[in-house]
PDB file of N, CA and C in Angstrom:
ATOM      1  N   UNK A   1      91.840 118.208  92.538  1.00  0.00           N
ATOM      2  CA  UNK A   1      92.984 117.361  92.251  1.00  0.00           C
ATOM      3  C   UNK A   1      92.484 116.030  91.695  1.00  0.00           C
ATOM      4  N   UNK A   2      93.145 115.949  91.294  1.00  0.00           N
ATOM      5  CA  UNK A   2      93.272 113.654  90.155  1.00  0.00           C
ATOM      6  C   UNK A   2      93.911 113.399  90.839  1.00  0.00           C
ATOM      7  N   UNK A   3      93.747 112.159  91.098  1.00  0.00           N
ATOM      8  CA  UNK A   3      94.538 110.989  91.673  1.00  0.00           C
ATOM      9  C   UNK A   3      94.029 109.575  90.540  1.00  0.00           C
ATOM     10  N   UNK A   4      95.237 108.704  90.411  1.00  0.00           N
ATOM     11  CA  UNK A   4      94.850 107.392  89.567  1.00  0.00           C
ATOM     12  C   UNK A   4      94.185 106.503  90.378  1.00  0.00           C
ATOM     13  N   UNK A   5      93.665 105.629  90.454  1.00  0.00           N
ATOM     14  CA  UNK A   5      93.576 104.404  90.867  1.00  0.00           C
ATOM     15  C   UNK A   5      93.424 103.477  90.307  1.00  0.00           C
ATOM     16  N   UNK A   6      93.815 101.959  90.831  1.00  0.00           N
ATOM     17  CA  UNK A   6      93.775 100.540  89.663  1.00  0.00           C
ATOM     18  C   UNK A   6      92.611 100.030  90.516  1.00  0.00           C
ATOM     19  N   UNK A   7      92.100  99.038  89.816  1.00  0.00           N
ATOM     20  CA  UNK A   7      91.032  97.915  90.334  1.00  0.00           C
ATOM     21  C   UNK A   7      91.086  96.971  89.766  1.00  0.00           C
ATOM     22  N   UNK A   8      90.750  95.561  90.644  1.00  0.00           N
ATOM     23  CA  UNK A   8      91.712  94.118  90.148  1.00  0.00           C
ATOM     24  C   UNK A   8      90.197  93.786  90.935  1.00  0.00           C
ATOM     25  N   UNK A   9      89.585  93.023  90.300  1.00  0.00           N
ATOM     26  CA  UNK A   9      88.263  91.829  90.242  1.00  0.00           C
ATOM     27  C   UNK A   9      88.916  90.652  90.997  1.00  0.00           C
ATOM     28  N   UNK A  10      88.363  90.458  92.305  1.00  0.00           N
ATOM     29  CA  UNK A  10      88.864  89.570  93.070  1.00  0.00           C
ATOM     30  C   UNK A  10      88.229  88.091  92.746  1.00  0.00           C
ATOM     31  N   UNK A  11      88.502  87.124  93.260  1.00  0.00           N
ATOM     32  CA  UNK A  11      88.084  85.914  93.056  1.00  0.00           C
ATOM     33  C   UNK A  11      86.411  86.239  94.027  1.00  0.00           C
ATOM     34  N   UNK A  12      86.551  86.847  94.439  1.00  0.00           N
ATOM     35  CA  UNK A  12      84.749  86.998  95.764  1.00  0.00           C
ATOM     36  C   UNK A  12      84.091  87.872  94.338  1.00  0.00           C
ATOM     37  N   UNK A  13      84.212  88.049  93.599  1.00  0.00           N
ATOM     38  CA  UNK A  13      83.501  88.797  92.544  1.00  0.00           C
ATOM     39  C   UNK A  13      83.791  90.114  93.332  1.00  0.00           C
ATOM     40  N   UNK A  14      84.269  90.837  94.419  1.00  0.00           N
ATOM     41  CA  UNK A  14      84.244  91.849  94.916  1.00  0.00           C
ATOM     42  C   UNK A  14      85.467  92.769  93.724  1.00  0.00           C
ATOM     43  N   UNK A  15      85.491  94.078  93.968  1.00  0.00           N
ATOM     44  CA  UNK A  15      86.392  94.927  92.705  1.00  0.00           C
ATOM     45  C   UNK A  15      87.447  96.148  94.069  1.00  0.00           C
ATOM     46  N   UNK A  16      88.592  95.279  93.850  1.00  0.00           N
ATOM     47  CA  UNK A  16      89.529  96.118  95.238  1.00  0.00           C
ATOM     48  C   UNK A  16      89.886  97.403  94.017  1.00  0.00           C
ATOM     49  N   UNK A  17      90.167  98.292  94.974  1.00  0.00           N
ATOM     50  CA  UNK A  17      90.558  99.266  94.564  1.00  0.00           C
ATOM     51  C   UNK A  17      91.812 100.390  95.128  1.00  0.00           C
ATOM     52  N   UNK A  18      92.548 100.408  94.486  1.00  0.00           N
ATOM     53  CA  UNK A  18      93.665 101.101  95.540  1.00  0.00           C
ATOM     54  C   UNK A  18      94.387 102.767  94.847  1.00  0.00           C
ATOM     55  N   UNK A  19      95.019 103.487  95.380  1.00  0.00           N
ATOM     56  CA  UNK A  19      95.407 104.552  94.795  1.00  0.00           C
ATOM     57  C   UNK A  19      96.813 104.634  95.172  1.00  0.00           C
ATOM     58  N   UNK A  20      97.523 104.310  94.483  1.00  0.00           N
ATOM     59  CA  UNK A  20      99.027 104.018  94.909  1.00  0.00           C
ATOM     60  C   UNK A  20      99.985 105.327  95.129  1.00  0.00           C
ATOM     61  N   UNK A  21      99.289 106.687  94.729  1.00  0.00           N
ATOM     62  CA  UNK A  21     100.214 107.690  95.518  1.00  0.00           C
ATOM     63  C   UNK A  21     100.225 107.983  96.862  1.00  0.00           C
ATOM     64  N   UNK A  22      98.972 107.058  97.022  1.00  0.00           N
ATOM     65  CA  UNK A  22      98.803 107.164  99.336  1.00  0.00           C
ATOM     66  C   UNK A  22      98.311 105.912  99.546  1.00  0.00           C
ATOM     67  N   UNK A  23     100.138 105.949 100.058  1.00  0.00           N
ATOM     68  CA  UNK A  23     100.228 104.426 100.663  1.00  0.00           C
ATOM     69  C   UNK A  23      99.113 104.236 101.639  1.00  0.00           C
ATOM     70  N   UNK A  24      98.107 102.874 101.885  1.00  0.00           N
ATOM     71  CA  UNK A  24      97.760 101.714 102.252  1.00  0.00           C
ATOM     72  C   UNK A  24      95.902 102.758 102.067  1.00  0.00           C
ATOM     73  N   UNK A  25      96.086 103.132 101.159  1.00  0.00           N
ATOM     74  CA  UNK A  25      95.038 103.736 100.573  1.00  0.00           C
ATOM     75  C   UNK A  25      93.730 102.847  99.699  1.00  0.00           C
ATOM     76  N   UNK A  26      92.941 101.755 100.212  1.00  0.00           N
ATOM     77  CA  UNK A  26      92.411 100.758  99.869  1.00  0.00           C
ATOM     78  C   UNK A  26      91.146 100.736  99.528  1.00  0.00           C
ATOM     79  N   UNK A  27      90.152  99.960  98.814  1.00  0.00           N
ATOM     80  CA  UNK A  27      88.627 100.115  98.932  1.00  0.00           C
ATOM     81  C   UNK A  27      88.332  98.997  98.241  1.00  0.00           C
ATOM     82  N   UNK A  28      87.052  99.035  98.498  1.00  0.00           N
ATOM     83  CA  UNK A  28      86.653  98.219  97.293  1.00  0.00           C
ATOM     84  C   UNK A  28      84.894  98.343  97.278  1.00  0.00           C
ATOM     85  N   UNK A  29      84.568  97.252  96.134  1.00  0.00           N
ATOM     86  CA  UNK A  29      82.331  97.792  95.870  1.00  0.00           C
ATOM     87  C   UNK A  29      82.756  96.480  95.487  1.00  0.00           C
ATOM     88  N   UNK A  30      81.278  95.911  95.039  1.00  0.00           N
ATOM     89  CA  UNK A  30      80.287  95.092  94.748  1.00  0.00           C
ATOM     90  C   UNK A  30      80.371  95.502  93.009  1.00  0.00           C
ATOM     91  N   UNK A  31      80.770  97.009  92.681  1.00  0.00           N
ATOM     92  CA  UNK A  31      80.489  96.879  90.965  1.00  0.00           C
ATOM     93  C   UNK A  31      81.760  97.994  91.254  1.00  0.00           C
ATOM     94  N   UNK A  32      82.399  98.290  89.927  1.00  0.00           N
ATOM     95  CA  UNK A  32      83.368  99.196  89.419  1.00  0.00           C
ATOM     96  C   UNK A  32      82.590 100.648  89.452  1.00  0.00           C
ATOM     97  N   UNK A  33      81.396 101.142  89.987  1.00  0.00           N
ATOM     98  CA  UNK A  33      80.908 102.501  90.166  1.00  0.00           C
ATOM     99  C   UNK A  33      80.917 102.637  91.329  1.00  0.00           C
ATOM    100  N   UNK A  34      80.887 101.347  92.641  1.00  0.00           N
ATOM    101  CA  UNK A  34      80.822 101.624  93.904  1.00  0.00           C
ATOM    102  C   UNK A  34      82.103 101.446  94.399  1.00  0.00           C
ATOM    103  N   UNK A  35      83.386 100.490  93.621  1.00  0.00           N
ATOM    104  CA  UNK A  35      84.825 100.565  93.903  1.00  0.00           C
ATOM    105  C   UNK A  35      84.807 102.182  93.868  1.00  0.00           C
ATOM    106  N   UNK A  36      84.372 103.063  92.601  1.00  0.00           N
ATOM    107  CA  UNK A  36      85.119 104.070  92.528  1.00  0.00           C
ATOM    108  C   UNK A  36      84.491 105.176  93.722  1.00  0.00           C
ATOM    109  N   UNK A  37      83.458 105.117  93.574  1.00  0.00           N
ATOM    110  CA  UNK A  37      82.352 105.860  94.084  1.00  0.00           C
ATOM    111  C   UNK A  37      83.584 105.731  96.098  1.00  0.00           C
ATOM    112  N   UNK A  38      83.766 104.654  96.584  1.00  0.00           N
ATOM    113  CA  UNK A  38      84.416 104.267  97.801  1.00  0.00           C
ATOM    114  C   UNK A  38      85.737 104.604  98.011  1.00  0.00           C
ATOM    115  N   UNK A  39      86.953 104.533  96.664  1.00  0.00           N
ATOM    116  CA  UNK A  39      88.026 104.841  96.720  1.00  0.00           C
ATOM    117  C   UNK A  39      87.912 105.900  96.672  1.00  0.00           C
ATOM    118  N   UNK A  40      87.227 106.668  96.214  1.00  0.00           N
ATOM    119  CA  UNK A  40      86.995 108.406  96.097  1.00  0.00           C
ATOM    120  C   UNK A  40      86.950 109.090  97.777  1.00  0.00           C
ATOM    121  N   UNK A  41      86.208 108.148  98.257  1.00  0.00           N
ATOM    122  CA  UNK A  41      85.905 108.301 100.002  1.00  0.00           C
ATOM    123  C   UNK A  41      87.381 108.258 100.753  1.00  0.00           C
ATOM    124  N   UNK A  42      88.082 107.092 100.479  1.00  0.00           N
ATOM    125  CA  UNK A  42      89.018 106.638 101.274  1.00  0.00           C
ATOM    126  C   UNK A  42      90.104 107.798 100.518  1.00  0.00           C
ATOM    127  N   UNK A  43      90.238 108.319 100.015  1.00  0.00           N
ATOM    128  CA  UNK A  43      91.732 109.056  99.049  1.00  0.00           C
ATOM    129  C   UNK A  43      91.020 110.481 100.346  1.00  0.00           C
ATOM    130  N   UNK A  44      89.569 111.222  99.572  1.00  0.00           N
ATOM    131  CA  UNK A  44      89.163 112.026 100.942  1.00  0.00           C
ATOM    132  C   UNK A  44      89.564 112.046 102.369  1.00  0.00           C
ATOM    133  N   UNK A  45      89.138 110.851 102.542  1.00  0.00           N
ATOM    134  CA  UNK A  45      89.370 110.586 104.262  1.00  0.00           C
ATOM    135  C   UNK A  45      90.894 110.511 104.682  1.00  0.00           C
ATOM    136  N   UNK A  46      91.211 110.304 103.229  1.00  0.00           N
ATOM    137  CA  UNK A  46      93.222 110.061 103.666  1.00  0.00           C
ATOM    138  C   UNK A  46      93.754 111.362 103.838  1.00  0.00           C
ATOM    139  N   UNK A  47      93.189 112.604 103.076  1.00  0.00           N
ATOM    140  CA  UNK A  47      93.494 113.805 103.234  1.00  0.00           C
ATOM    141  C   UNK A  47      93.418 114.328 104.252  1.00  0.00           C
ATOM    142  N   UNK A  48      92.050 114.323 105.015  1.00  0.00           N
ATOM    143  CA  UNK A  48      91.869 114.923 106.465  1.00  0.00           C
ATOM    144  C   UNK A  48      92.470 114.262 107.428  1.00  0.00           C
ATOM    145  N   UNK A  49      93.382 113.104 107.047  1.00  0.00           N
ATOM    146  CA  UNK A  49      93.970 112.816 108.127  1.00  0.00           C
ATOM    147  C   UNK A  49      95.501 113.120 108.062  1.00  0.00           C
ATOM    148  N   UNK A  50      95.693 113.722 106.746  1.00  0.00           N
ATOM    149  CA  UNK A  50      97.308 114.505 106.835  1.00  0.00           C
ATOM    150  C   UNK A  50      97.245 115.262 107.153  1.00  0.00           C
ATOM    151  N   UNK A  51      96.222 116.442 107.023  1.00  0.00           N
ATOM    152  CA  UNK A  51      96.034 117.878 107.511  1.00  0.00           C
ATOM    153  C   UNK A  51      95.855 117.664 108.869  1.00  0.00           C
ATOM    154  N   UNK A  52      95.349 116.553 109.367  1.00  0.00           N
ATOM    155  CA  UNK A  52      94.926 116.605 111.017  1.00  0.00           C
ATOM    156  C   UNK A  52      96.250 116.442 111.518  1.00  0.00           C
ATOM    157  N   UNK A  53      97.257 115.525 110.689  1.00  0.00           N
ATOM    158  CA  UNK A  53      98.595 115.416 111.315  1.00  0.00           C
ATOM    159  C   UNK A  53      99.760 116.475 110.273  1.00  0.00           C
ATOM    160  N   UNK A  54      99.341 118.237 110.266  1.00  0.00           N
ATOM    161  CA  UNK A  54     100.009 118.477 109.475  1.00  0.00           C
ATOM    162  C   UNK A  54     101.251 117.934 108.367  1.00  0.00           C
ATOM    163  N   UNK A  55     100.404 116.863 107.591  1.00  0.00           N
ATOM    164  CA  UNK A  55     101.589 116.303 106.735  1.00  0.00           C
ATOM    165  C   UNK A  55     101.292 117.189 105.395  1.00  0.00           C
ATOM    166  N   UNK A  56     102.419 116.934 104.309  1.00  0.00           N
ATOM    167  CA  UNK A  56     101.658 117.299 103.017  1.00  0.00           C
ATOM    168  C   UNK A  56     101.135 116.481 102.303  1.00  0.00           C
ATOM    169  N   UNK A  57      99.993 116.749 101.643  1.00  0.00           N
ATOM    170  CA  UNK A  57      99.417 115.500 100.524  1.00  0.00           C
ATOM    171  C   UNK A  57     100.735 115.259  99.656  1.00  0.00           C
ATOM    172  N   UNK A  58     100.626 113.915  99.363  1.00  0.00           N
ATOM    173  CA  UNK A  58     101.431 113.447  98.647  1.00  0.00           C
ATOM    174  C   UNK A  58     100.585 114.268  97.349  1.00  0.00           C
ATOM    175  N   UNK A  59     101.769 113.627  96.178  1.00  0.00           N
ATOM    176  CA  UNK A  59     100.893 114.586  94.520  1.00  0.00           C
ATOM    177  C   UNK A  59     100.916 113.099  94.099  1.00  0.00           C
ATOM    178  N   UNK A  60     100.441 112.852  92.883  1.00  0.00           N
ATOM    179  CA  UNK A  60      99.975 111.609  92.265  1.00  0.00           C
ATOM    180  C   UNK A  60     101.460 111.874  91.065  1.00  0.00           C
ATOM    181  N   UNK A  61     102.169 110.879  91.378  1.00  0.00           N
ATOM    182  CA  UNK A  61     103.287 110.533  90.285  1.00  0.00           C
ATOM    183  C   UNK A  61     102.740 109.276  89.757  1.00  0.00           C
ATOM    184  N   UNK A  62     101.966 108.617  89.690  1.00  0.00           N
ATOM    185  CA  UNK A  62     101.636 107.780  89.385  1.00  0.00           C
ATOM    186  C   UNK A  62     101.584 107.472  87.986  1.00  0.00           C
ATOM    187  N   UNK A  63     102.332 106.382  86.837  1.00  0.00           N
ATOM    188  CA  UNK A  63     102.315 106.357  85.475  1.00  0.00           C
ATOM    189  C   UNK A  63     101.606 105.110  85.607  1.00  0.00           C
ATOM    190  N   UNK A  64     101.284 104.446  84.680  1.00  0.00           N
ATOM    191  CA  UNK A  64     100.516 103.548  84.202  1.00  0.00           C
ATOM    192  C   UNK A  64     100.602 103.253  82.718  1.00  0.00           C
ATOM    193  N   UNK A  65     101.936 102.165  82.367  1.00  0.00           N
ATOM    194  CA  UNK A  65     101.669 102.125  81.237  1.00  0.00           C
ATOM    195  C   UNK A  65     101.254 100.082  81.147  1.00  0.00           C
ATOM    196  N   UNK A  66     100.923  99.941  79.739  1.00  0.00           N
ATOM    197  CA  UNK A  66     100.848  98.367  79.677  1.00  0.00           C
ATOM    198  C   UNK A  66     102.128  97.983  79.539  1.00  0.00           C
ATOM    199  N   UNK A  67     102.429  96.294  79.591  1.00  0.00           N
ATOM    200  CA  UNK A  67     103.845  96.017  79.236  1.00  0.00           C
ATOM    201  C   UNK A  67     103.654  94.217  78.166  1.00  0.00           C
ATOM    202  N   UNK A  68     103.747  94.732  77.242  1.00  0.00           N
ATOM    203  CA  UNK A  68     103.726  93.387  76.484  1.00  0.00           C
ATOM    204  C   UNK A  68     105.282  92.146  76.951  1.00  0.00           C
ATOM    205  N   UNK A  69     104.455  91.192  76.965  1.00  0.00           N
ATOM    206  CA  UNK A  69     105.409  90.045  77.743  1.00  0.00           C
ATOM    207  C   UNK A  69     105.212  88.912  76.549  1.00  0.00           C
ATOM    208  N   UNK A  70     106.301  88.110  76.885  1.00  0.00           N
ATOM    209  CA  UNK A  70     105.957  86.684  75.728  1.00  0.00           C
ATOM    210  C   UNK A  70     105.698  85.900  77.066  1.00  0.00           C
ATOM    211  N   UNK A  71     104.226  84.973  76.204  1.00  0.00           N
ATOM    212  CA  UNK A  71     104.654  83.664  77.014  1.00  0.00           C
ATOM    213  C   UNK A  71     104.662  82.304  76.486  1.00  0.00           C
TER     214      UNK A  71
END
Protein backbone atom coordinates (compact mmCIF):
# COMPACT_ATOMS: atom_id res chain seq x y z
CA UNK A 1 0.00 0.00 0.00
CA UNK A 2 0.94 4.12 -0.58
CA UNK A 3 0.17 6.34 1.76
CA UNK A 4 1.07 10.37 1.13
CA UNK A 5 2.85 12.24 3.50
CA UNK A 6 3.79 16.17 3.81
CA UNK A 7 6.97 17.51 5.52
CA UNK A 8 7.29 21.16 6.73
CA UNK A 9 11.15 22.20 7.82
CA UNK A 10 10.73 23.42 11.25
CA UNK A 11 12.38 26.47 12.63
CA UNK A 12 14.92 23.62 14.88
CA UNK A 13 16.13 22.77 11.28
CA UNK A 14 14.33 19.43 12.31
CA UNK A 15 11.82 18.05 9.03
CA UNK A 16 8.16 17.00 10.80
CA UNK A 17 6.48 14.70 8.97
CA UNK A 18 2.91 13.60 9.06
CA UNK A 19 0.49 11.27 7.01
CA UNK A 20 -2.86 12.73 7.17
CA UNK A 21 -4.99 9.57 6.32
CA UNK A 22 -4.06 8.32 10.11
CA UNK A 23 -4.93 10.72 12.30
CA UNK A 24 -2.12 11.90 14.89
CA UNK A 25 0.23 9.90 12.69
CA UNK A 26 3.58 12.06 13.26
CA UNK A 27 7.50 11.89 12.78
CA UNK A 28 10.10 13.59 12.05
CA UNK A 29 14.55 13.24 11.07
CA UNK A 30 17.34 15.47 11.12
CA UNK A 31 17.24 15.23 6.94
CA UNK A 32 14.13 14.51 4.52
CA UNK A 33 15.56 10.60 4.09
CA UNK A 34 15.32 10.06 7.89
CA UNK A 35 11.75 12.15 8.11
CA UNK A 36 10.80 9.57 5.52
CA UNK A 37 12.78 6.65 6.42
CA UNK A 38 10.67 7.37 10.37
CA UNK A 39 7.22 8.25 9.00
CA UNK A 40 7.41 4.99 7.14
CA UNK A 41 7.92 3.42 10.85
CA UNK A 42 5.17 5.36 12.52
CA UNK A 43 2.29 4.73 9.44
CA UNK A 44 3.74 0.69 10.20
CA UNK A 45 3.43 0.89 13.81
CA UNK A 46 -0.05 2.66 13.29
CA UNK A 47 -1.17 -0.47 11.49
CA UNK A 48 -0.36 -3.04 14.14
CA UNK A 49 -2.08 -1.14 16.37
CA UNK A 50 -5.52 -1.26 14.41
CA UNK A 51 -5.23 -4.87 13.83
CA UNK A 52 -4.35 -5.25 17.61
CA UNK A 53 -7.62 -3.25 18.17
CA UNK A 54 -9.47 -4.96 15.27
CA UNK A 55 -10.05 -1.62 13.47
CA UNK A 56 -9.83 -1.21 9.64
CA UNK A 57 -6.88 0.63 8.09
CA UNK A 58 -8.03 3.69 7.03
CA UNK A 59 -7.21 3.94 2.80
CA UNK A 60 -5.27 7.12 1.86
CA UNK A 61 -7.90 9.71 0.28
CA UNK A 62 -5.50 12.01 0.54
CA UNK A 63 -5.24 14.83 -2.59
CA UNK A 64 -2.64 17.27 -2.65
CA UNK A 65 -2.97 19.90 -4.92
CA UNK A 66 -1.02 23.56 -4.94
CA UNK A 67 -3.25 26.67 -4.60
CA UNK A 68 -2.09 29.94 -6.17
CA UNK A 69 -3.05 32.97 -3.84
CA UNK A 70 -2.46 36.83 -4.48
CA UNK A 71 -0.64 38.72 -2.11
Amino acid sequence: MNYKAFFIKGDDGYIVAECPAIPGCVSQGKTLQEAKKNIKEAIELCFECYKEDKKEIPKDRTRIAEIAVAI
